[in-house]
C-alpha atoms as a PDB file:
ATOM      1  CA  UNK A   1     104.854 119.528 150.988  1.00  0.00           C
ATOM      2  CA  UNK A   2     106.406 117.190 148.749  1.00  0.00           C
ATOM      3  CA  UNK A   3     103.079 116.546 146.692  1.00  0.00           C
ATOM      4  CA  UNK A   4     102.956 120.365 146.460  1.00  0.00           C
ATOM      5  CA  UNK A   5     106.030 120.680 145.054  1.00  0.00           C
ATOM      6  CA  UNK A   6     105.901 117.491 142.566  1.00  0.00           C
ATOM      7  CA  UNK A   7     102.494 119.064 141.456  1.00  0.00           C
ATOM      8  CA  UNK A   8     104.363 122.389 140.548  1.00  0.00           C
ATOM      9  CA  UNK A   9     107.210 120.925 138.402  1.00  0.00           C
ATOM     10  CA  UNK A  10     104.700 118.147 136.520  1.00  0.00           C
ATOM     11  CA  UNK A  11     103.636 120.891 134.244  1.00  0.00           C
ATOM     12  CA  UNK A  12     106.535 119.512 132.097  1.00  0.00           C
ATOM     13  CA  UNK A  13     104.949 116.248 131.846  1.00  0.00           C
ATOM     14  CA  UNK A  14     101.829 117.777 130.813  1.00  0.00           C
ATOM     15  CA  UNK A  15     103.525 119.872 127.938  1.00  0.00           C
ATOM     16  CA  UNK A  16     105.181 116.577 126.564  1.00  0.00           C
ATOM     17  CA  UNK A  17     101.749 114.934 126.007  1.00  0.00           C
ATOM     18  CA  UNK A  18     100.680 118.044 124.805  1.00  0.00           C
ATOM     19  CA  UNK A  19     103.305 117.511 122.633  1.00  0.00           C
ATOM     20  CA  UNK A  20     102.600 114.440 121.670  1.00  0.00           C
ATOM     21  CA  UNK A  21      99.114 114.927 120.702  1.00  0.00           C
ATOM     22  CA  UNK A  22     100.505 117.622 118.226  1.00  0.00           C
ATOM     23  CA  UNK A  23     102.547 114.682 116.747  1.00  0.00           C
ATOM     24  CA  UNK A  24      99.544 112.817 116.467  1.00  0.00           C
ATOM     25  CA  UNK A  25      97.456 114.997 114.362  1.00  0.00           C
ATOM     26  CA  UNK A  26     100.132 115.790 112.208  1.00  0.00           C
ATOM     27  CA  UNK A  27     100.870 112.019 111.961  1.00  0.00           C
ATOM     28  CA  UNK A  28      96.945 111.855 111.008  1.00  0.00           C
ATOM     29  CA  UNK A  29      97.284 114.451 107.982  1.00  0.00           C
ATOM     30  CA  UNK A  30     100.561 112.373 107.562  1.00  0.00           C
ATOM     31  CA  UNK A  31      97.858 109.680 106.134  1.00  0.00           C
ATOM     32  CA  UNK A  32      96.193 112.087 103.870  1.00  0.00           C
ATOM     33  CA  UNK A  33      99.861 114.023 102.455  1.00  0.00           C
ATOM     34  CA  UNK A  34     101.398 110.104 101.980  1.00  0.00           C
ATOM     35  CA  UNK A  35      98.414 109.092 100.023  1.00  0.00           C
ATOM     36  CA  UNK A  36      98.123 112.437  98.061  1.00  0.00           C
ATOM     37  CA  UNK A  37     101.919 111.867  97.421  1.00  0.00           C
ATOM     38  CA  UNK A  38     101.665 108.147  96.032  1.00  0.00           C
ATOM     39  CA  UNK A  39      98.699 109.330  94.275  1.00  0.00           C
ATOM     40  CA  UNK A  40     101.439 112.388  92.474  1.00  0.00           C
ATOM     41  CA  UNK A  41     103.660 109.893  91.680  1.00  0.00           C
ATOM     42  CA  UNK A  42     101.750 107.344  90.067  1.00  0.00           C
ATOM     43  CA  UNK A  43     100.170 111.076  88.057  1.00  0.00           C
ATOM     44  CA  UNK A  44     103.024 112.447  87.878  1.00  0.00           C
ATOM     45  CA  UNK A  45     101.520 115.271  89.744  1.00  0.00           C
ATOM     46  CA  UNK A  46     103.844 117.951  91.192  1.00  0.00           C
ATOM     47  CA  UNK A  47     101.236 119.695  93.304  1.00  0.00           C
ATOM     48  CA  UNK A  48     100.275 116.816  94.843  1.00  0.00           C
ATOM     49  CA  UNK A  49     104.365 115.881  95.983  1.00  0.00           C
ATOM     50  CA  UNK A  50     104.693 119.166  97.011  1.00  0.00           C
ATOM     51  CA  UNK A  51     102.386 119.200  99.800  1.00  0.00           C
ATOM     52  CA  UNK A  52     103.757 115.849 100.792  1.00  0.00           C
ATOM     53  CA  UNK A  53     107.112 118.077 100.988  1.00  0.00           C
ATOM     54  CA  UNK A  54     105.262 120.667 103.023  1.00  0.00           C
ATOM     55  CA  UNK A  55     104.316 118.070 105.713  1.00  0.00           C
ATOM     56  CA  UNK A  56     107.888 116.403 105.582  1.00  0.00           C
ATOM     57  CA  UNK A  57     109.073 120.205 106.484  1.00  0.00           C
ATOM     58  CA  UNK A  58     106.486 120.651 109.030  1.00  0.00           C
ATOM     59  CA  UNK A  59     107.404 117.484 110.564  1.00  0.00           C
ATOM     60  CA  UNK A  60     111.120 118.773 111.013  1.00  0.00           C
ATOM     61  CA  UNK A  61     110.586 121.696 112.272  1.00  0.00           C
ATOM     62  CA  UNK A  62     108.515 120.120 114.699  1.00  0.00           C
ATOM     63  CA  UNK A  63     110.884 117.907 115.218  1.00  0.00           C
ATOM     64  CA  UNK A  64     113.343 120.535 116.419  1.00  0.00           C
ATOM     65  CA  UNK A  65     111.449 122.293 118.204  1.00  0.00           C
ATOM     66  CA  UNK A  66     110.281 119.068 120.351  1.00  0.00           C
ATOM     67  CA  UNK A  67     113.983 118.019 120.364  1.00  0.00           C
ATOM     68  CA  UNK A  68     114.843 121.220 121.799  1.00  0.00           C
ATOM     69  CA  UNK A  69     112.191 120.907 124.241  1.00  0.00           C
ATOM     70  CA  UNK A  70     112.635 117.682 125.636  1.00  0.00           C
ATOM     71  CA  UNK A  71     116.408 118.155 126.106  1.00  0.00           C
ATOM     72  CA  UNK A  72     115.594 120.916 127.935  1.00  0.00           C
ATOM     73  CA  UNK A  73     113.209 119.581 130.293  1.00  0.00           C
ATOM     74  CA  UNK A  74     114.810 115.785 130.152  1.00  0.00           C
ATOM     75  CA  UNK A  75     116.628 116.216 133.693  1.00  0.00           C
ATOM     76  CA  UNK A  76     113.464 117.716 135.648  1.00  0.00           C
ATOM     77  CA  UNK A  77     111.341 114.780 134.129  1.00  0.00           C
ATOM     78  CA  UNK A  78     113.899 112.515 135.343  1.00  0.00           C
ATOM     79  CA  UNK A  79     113.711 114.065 138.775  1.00  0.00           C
ATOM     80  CA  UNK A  80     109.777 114.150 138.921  1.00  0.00           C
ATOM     81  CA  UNK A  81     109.444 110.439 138.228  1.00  0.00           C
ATOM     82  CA  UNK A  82     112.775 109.099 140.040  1.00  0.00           C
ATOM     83  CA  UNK A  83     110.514 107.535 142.336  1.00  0.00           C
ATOM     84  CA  UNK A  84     109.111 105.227 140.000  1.00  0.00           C
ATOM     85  CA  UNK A  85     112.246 104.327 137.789  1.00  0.00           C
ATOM     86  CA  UNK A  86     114.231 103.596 141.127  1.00  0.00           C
ATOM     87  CA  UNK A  87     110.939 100.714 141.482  1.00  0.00           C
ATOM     88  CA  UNK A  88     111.405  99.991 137.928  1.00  0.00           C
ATOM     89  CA  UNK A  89     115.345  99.440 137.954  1.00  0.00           C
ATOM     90  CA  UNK A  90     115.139  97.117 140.996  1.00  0.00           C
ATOM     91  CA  UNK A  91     112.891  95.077 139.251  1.00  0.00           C
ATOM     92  CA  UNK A  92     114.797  94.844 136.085  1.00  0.00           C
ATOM     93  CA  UNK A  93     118.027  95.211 137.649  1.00  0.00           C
ATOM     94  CA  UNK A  94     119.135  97.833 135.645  1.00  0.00           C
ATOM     95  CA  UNK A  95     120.987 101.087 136.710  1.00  0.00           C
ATOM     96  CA  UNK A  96     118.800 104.076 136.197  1.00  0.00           C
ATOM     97  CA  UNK A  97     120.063 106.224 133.340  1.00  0.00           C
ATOM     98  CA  UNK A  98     121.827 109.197 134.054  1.00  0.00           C
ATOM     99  CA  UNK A  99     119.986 112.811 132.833  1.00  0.00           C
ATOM    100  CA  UNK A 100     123.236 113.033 130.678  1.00  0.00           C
ATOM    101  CA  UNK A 101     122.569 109.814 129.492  1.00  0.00           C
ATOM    102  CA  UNK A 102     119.237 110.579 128.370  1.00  0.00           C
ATOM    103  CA  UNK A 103     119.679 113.986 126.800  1.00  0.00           C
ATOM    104  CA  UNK A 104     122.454 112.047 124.774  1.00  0.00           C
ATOM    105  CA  UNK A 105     120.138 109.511 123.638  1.00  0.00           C
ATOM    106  CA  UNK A 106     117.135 112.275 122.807  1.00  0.00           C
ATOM    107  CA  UNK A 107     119.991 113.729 120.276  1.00  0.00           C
ATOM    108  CA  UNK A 108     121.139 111.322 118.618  1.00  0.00           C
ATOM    109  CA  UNK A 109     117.064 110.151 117.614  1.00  0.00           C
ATOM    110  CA  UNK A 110     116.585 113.940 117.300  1.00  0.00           C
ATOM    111  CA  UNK A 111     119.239 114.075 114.561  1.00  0.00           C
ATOM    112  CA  UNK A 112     118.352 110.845 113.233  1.00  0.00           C
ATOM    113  CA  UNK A 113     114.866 111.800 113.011  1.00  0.00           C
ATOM    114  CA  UNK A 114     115.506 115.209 111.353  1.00  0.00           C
ATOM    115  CA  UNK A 115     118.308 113.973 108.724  1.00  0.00           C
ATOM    116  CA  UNK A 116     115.132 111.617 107.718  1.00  0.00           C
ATOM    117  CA  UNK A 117     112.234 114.362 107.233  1.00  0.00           C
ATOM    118  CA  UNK A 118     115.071 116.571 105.370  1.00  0.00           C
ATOM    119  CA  UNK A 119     115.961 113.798 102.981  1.00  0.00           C
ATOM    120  CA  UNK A 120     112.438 112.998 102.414  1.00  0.00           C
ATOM    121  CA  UNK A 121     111.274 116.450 101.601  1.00  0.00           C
ATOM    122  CA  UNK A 122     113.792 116.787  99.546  1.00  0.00           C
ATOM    123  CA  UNK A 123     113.159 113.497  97.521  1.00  0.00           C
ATOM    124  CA  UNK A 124     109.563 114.830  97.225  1.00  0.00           C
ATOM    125  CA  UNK A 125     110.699 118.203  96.115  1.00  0.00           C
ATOM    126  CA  UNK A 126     113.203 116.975  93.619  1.00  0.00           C
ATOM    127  CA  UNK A 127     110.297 114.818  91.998  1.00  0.00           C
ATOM    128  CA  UNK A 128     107.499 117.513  92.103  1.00  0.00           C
ATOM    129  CA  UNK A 129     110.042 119.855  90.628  1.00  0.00           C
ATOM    130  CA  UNK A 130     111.029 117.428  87.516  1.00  0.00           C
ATOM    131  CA  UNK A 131     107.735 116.404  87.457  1.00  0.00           C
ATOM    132  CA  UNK A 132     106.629 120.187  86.326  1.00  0.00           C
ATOM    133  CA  UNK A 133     109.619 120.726  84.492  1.00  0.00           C
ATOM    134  CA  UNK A 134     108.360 117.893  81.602  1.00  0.00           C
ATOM    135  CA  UNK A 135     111.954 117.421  81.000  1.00  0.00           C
ATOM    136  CA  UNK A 136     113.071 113.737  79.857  1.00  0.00           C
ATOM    137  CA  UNK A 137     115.714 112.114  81.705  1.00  0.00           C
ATOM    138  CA  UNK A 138     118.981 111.320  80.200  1.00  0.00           C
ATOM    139  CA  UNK A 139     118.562 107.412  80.213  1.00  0.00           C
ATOM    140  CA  UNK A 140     115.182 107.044  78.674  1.00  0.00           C
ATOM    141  CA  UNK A 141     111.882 106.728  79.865  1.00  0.00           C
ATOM    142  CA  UNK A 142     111.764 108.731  83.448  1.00  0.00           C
ATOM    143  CA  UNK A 143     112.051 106.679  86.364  1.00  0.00           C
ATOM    144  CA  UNK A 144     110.818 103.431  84.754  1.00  0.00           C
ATOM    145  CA  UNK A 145     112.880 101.087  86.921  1.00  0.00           C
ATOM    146  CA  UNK A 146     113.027 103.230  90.013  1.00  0.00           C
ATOM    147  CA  UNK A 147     109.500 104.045  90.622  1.00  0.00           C
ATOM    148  CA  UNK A 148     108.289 100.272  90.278  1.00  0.00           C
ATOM    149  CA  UNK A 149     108.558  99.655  93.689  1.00  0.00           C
ATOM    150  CA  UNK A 150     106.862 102.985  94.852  1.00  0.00           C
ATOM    151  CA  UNK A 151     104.164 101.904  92.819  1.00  0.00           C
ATOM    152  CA  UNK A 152     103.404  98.564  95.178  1.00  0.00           C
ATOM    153  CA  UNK A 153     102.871  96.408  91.950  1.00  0.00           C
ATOM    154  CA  UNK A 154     101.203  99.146  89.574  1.00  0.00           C
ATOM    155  CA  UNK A 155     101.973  98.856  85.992  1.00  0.00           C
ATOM    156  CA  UNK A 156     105.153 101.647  85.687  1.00  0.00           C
ATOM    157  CA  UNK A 157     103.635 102.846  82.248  1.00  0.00           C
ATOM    158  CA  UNK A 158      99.569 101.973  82.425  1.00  0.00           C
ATOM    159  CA  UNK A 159      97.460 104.380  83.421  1.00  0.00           C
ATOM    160  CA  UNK A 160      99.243 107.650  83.173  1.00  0.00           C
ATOM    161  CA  UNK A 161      96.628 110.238  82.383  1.00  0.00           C
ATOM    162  CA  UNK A 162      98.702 113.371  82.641  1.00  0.00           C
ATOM    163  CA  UNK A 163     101.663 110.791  80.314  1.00  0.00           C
ATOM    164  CA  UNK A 164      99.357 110.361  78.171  1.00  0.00           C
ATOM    165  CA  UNK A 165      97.692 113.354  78.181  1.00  0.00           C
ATOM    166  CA  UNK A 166     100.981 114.705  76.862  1.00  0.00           C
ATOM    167  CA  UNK A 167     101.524 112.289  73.954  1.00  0.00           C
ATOM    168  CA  UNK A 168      98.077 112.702  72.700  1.00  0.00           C
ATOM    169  CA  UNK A 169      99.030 116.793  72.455  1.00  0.00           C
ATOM    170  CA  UNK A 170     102.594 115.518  71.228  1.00  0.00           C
ATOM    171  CA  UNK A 171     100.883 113.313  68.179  1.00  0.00           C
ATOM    172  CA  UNK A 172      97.921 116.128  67.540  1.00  0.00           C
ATOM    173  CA  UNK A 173     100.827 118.829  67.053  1.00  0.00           C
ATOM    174  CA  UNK A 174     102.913 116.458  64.520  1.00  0.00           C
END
């Protein structure tokens, strides 16, 4: 009876590695959108920092979602594997943490995690959108001392195409 009834609350457990394995596709295309993002900013191309905003936004609202989901369901995991954490904590002599305790701790990385994915997609948007504008910054040459270390060593003004595409036009018009 008490298999039975262990087997009909572990569906939780199976939705948090379903869960999981979400997060680790999108961490996959995370790969693609960071290097199509590094490649915009060394081009200065917006499109390409735009869909590295789109997966920063994806990745919150995923984020939430989970968050909301594991709070949720943090007290019923805690029950289904008390067994084994009781073993665990007289091993490492450690009290077993409370379900409060837990759903506090899930928070405060929830926040945490979605402050970071807002503030990136942000970033990324801000660039992308003065990236299209084509407007000069007020002290000089556009991020010439901030964007060196993005770069990871690359020259901050060699190989520009689109930069140079644009004084070329600039020189042809004069």
């Amino acid at each position: 009876p008490k298999e039975r009834e262990r087997e009909m609350r572990e569906p939780a457990l199976q939705d948090i590695v379903y869960i999981d394995k979400v997060w680790d596709c999108l961490k996959i295309s995370g790969l693609v959108c960071g290097y199509q993002g590094f490649k915009g900013l060394y081009t200065r191309d917006s499109l390409k920092l735009k869909w590295l905003c789109c997966y920063y936004v994806l990745c919150f609202i995923l984020e939430v979602f989970s968050l909301c989901f594991y709070i949720a369901k943090a007290c019923q995991v805690l029950a289904d594997l008390k067994p084994e954490i009781e073993q665990a904590a007289q091993h490492s002599h450690r009290r077993p943490l409370t379900c409060a305790e837990v759903q506090q701790m899930l928070l405060v990385k929830g926040f945490a995690q979605c402050a970071m994915y807002y503030f990136f997609a942000q970033a990324a948007w801000s660039l992308a959108s003065h990236f299209s504008s084509n407007l000069p910054m007020a002290w000089g040459d556009p991020f010439s001392d901030m964007e060196a270390p993005l770069l990871a060593g690359y020259g901050v003004s060699e190989h520009r195409p689109q930069q140079q595409q644009q004084q070329q036009q600039q020189q042809q018009q004069q």
